[in-house]
PDB file of N, CA and C in Angstrom:
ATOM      1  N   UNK A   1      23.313  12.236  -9.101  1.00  0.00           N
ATOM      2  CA  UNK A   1      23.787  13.199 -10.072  1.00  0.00           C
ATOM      3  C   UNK A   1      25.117  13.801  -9.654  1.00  0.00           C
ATOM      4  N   UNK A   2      25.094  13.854  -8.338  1.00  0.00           N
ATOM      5  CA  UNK A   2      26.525  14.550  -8.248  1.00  0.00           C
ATOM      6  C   UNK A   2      26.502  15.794  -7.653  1.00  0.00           C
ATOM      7  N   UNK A   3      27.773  17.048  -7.173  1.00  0.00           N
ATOM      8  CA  UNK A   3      27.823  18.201  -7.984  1.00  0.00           C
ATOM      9  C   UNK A   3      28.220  18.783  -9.318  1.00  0.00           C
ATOM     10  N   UNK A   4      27.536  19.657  -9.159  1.00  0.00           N
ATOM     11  CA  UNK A   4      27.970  20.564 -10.473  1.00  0.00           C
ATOM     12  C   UNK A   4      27.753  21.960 -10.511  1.00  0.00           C
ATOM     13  N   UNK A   5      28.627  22.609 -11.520  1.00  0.00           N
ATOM     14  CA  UNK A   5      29.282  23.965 -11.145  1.00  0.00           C
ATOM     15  C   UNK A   5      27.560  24.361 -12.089  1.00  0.00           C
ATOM     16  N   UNK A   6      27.379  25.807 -11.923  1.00  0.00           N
ATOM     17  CA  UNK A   6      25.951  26.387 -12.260  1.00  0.00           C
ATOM     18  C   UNK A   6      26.814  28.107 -12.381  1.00  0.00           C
ATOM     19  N   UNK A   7      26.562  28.122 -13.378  1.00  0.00           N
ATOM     20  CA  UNK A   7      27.110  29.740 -13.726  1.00  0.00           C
ATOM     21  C   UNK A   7      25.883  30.572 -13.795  1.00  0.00           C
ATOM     22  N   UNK A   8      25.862  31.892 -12.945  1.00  0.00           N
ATOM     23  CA  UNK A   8      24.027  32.299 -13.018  1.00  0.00           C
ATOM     24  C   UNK A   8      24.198  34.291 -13.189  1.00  0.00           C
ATOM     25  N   UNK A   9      23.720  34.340 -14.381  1.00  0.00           N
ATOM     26  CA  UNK A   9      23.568  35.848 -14.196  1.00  0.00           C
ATOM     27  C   UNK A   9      22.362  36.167 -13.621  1.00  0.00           C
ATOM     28  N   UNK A  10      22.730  37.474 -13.005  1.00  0.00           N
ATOM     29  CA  UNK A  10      21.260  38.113 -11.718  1.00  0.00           C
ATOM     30  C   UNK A  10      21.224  39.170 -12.207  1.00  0.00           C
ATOM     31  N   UNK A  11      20.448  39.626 -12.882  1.00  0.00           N
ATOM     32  CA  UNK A  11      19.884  41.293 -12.574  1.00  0.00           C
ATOM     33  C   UNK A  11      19.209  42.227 -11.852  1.00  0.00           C
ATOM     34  N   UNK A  12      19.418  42.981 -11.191  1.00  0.00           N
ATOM     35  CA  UNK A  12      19.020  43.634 -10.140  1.00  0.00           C
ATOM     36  C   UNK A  12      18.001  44.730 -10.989  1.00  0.00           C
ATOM     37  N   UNK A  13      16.772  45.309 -10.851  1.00  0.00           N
ATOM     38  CA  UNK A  13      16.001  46.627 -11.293  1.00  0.00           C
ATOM     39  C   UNK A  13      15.384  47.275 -10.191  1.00  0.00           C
ATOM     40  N   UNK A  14      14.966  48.272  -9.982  1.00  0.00           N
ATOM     41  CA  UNK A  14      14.447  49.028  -9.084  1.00  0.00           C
ATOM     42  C   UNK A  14      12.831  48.903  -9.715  1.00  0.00           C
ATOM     43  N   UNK A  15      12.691  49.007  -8.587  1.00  0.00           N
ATOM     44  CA  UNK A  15      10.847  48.953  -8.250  1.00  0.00           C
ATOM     45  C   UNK A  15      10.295  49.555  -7.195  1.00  0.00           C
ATOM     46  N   UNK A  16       9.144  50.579  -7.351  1.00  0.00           N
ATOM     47  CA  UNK A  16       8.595  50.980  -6.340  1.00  0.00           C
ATOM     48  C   UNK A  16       7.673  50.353  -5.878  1.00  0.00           C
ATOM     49  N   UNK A  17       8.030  50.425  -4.117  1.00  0.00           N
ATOM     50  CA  UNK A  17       7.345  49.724  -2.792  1.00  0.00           C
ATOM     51  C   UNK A  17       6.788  50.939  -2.399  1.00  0.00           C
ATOM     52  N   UNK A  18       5.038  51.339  -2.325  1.00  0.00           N
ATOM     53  CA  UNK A  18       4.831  52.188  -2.065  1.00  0.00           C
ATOM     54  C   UNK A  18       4.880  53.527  -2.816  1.00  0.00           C
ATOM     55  N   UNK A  19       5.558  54.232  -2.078  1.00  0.00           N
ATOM     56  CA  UNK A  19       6.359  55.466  -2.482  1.00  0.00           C
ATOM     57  C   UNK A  19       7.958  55.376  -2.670  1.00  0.00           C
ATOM     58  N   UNK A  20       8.246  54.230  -1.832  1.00  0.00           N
ATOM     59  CA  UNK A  20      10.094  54.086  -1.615  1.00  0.00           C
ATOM     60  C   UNK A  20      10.237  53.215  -2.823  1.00  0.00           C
ATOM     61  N   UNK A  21      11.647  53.203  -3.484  1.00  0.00           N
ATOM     62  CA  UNK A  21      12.146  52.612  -4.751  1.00  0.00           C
ATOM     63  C   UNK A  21      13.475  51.956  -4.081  1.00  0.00           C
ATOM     64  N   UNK A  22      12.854  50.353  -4.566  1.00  0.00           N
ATOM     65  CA  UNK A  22      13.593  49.583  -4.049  1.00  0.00           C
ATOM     66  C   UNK A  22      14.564  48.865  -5.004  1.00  0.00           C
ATOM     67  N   UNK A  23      15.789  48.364  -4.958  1.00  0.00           N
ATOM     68  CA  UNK A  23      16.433  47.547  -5.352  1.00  0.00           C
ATOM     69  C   UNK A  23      16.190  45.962  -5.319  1.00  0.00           C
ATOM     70  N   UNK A  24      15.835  45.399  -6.495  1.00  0.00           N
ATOM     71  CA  UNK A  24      15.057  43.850  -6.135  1.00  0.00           C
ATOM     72  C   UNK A  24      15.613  43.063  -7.132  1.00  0.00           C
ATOM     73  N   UNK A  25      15.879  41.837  -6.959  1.00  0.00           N
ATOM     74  CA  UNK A  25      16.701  40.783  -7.912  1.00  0.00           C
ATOM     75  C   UNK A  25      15.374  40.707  -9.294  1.00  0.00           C
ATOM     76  N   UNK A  26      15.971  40.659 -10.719  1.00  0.00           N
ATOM     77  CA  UNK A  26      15.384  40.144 -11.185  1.00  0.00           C
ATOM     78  C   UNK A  26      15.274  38.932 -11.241  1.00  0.00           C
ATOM     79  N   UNK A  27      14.897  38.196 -12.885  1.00  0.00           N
ATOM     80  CA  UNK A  27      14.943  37.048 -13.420  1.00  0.00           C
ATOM     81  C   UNK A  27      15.926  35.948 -13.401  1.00  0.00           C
ATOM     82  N   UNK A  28      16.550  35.514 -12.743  1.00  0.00           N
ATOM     83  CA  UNK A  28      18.136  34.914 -12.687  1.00  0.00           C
ATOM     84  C   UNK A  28      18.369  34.341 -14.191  1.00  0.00           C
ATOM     85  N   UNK A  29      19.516  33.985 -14.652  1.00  0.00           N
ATOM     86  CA  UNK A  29      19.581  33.557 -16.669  1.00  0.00           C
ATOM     87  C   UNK A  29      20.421  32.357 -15.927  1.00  0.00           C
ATOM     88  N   UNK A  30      20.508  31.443 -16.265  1.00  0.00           N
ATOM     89  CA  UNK A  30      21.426  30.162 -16.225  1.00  0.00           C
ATOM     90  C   UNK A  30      22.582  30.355 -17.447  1.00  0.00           C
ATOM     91  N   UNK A  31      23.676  30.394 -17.113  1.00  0.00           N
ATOM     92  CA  UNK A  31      24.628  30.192 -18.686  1.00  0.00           C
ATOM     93  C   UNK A  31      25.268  29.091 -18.417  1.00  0.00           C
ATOM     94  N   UNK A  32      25.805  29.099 -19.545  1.00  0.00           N
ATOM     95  CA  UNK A  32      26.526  27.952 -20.193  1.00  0.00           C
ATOM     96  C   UNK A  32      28.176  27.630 -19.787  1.00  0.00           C
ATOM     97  N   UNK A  33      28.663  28.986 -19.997  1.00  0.00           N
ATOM     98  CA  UNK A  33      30.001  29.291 -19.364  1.00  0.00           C
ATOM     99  C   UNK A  33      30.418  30.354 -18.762  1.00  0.00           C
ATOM    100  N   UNK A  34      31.521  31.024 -18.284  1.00  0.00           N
ATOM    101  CA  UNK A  34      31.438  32.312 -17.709  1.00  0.00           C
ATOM    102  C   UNK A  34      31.335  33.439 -18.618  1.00  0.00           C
ATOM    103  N   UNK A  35      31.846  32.999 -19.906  1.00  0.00           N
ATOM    104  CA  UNK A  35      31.855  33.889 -20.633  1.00  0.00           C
ATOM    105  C   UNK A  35      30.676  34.578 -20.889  1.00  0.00           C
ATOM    106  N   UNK A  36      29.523  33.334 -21.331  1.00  0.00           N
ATOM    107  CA  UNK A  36      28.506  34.117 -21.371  1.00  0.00           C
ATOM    108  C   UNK A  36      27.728  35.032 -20.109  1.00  0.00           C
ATOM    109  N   UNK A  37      28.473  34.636 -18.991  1.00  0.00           N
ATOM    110  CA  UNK A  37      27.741  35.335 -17.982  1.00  0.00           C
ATOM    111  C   UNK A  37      28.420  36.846 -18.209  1.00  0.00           C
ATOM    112  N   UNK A  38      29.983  37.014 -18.730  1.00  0.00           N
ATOM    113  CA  UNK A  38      30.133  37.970 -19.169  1.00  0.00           C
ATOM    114  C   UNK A  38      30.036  38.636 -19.693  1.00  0.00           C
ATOM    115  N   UNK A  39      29.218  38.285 -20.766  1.00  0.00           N
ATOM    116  CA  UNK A  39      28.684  39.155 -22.166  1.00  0.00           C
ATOM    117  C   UNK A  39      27.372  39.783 -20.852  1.00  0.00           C
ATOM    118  N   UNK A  40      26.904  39.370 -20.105  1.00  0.00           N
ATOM    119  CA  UNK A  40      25.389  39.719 -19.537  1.00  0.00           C
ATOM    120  C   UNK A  40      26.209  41.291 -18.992  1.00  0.00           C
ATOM    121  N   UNK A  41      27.378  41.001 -18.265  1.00  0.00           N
ATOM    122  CA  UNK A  41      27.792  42.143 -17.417  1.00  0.00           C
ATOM    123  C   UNK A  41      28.156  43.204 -18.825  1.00  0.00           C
ATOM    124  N   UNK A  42      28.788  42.981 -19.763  1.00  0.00           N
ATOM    125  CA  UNK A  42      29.323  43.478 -20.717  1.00  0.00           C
ATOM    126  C   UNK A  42      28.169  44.637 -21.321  1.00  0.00           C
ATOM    127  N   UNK A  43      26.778  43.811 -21.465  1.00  0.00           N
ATOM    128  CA  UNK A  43      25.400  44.428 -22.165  1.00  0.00           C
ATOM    129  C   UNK A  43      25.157  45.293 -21.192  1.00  0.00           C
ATOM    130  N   UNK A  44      25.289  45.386 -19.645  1.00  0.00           N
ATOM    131  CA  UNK A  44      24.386  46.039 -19.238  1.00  0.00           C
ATOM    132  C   UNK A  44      25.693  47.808 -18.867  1.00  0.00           C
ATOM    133  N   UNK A  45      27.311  47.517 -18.927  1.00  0.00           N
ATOM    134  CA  UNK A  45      28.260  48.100 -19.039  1.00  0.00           C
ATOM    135  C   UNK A  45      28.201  49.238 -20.038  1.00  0.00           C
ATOM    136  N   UNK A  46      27.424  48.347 -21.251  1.00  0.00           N
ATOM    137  CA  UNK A  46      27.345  49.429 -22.856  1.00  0.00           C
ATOM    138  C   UNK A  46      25.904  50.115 -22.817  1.00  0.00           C
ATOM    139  N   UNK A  47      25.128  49.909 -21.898  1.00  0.00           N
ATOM    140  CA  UNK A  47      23.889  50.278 -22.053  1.00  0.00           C
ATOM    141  C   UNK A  47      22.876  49.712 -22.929  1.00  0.00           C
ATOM    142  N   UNK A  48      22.984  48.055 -23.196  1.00  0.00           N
ATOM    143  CA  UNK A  48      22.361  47.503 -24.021  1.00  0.00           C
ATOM    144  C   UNK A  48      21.304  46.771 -23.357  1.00  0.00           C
ATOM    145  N   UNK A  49      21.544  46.461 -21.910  1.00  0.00           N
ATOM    146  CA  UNK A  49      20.430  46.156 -21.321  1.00  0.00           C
ATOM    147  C   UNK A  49      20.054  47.050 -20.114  1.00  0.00           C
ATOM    148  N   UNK A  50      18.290  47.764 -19.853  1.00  0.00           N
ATOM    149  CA  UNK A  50      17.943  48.657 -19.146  1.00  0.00           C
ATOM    150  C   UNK A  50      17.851  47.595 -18.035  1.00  0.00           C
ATOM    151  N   UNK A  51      18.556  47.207 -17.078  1.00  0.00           N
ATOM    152  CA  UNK A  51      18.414  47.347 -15.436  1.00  0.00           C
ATOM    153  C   UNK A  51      19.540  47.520 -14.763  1.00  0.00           C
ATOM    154  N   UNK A  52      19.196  48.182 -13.788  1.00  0.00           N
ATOM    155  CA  UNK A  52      19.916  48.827 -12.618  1.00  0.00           C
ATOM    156  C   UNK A  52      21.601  48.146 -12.260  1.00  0.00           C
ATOM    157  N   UNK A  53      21.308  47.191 -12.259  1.00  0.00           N
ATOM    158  CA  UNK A  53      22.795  46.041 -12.242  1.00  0.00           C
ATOM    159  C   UNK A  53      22.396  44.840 -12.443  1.00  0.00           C
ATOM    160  N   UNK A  54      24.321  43.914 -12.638  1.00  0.00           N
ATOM    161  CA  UNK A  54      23.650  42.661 -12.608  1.00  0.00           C
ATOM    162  C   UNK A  54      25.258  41.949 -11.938  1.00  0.00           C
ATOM    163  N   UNK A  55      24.882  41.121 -11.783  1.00  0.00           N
ATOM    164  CA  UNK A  55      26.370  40.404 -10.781  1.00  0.00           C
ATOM    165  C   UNK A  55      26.505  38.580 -12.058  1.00  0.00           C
ATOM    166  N   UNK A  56      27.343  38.116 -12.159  1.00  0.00           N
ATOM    167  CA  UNK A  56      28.028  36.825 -12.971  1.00  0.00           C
ATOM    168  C   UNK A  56      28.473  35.923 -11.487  1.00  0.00           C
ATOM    169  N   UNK A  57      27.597  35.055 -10.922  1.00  0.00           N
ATOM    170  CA  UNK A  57      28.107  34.419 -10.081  1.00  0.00           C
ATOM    171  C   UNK A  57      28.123  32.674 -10.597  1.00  0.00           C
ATOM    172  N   UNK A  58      29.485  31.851  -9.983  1.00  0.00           N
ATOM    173  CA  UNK A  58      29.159  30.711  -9.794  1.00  0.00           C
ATOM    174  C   UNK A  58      29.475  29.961  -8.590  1.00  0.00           C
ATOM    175  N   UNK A  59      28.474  28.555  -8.460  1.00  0.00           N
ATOM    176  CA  UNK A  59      28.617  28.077  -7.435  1.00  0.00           C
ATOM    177  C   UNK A  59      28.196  26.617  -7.963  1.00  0.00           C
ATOM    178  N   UNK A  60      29.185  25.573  -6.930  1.00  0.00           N
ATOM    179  CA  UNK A  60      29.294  24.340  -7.249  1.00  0.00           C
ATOM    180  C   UNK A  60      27.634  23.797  -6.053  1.00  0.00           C
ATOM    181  N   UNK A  61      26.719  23.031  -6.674  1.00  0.00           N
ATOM    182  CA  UNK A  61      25.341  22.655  -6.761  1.00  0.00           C
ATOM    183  C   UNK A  61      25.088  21.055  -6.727  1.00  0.00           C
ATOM    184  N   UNK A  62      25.086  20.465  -5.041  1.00  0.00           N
ATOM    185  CA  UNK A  62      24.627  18.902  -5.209  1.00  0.00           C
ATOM    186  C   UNK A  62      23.146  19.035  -4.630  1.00  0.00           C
ATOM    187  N   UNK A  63      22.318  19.330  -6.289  1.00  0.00           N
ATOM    188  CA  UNK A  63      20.705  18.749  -5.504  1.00  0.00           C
ATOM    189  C   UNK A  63      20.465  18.107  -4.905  1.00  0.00           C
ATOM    190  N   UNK A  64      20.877  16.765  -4.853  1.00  0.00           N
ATOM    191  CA  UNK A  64      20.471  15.406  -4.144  1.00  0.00           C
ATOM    192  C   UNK A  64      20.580  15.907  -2.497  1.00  0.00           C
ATOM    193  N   UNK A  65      22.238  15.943  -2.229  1.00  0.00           N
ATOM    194  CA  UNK A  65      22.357  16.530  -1.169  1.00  0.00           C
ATOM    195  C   UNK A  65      21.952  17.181  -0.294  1.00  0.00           C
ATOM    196  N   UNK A  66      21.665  18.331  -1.490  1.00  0.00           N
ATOM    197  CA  UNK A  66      20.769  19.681  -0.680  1.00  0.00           C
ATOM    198  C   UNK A  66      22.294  20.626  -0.626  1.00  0.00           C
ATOM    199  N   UNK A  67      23.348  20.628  -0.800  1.00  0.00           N
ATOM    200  CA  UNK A  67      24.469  21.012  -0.460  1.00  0.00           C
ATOM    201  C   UNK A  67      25.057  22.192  -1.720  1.00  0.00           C
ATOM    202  N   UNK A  68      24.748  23.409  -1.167  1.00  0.00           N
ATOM    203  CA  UNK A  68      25.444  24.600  -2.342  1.00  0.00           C
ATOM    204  C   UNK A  68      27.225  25.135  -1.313  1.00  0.00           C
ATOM    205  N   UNK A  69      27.519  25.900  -2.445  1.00  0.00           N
ATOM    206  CA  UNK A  69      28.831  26.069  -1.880  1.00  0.00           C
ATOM    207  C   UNK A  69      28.631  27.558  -2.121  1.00  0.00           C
ATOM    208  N   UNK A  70      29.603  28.233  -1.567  1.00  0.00           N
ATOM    209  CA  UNK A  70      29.887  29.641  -1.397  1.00  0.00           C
ATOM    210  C   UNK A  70      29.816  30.684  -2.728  1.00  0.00           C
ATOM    211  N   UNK A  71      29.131  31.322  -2.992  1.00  0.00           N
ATOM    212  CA  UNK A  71      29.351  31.759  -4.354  1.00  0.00           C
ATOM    213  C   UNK A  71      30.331  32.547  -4.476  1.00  0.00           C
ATOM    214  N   UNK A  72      30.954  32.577  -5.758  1.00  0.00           N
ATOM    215  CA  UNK A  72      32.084  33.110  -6.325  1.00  0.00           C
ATOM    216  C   UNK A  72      31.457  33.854  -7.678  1.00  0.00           C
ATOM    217  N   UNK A  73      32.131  35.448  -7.148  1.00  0.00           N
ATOM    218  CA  UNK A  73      31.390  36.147  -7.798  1.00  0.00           C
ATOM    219  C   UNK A  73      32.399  36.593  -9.036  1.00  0.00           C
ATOM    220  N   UNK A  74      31.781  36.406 -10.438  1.00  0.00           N
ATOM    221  CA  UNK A  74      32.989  36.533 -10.877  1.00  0.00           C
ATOM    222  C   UNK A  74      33.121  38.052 -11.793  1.00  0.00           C
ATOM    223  N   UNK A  75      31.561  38.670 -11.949  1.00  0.00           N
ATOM    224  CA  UNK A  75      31.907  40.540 -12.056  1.00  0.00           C
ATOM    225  C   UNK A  75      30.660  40.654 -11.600  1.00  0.00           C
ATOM    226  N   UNK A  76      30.574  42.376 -11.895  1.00  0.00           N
ATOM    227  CA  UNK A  76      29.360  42.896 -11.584  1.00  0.00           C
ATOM    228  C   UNK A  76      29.365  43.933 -12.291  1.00  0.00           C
ATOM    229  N   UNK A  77      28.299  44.883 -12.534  1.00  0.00           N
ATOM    230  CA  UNK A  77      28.039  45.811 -13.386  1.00  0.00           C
ATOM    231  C   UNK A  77      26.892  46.993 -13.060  1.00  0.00           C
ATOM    232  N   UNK A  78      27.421  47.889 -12.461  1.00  0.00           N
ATOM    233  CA  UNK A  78      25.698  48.629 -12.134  1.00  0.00           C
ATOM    234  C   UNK A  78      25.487  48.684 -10.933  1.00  0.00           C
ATOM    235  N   UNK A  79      24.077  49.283 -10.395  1.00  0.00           N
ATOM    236  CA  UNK A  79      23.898  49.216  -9.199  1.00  0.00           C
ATOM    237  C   UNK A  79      23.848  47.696  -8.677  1.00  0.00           C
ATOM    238  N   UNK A  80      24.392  47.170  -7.896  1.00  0.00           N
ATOM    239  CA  UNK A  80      23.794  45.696  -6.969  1.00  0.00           C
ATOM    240  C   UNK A  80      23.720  45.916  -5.223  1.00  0.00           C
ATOM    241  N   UNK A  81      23.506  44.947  -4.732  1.00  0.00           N
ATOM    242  CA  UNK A  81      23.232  45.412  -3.684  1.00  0.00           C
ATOM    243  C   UNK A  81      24.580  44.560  -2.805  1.00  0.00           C
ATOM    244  N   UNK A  82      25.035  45.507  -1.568  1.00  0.00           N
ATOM    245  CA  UNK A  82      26.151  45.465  -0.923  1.00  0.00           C
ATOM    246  C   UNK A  82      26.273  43.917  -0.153  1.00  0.00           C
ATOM    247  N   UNK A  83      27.031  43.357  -0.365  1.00  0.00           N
ATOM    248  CA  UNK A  83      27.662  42.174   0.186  1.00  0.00           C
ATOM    249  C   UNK A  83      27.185  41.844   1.852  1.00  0.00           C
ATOM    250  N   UNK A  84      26.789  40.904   2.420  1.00  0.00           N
ATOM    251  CA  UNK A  84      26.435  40.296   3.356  1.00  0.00           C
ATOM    252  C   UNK A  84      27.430  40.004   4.315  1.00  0.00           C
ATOM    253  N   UNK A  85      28.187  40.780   5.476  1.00  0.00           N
ATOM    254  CA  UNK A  85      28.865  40.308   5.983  1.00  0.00           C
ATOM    255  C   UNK A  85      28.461  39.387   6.890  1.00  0.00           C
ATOM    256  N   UNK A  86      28.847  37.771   7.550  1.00  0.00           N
ATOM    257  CA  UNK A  86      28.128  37.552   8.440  1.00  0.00           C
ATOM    258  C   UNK A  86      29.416  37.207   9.482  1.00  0.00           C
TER     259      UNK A  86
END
């Protein structure tokens, strides 16, 4: 099959662990193009969708391989959770 590019909106919602309220990835959405990953950041910007944040990432994807590439984040919107330095 190859690679191929995978455009993925993430929404982040809070959920309580316990007593503590945590920040946790939702449902991931697959789109089509970036745009639509932008309309996702756009909805949750206007208050049209209730969760906490959501991030528009893409990344180039060889299943066969096993081989993902670095994601490239292309907005975000809302609470998300802070970047991974390693």
């Amino acid at each position: 099959m190859g690679a191929v590019s995978r455009i993925v909106f993430l929404p982040y919602v809070w959920r309580m662990r316990g007593k503590k309220k945590v920040l946790e990835p939702g449902v991931a959405v697959e789109c089509r193009t970036e745009a639509d990953a932008l309309r996702w950041i756009e909805k949750i910007e206007s208050g049209l969708l209730s969760v906490a944040g959501g991030q528009a990432v893409k990344m180039t994807v060889d299943e066969d391989a096993g081989d993902y590439s670095e994601p490239e984040y292309l907005a975000s919107a809302g609470t998300v959770p802070a970047p991974i330095d390693e």
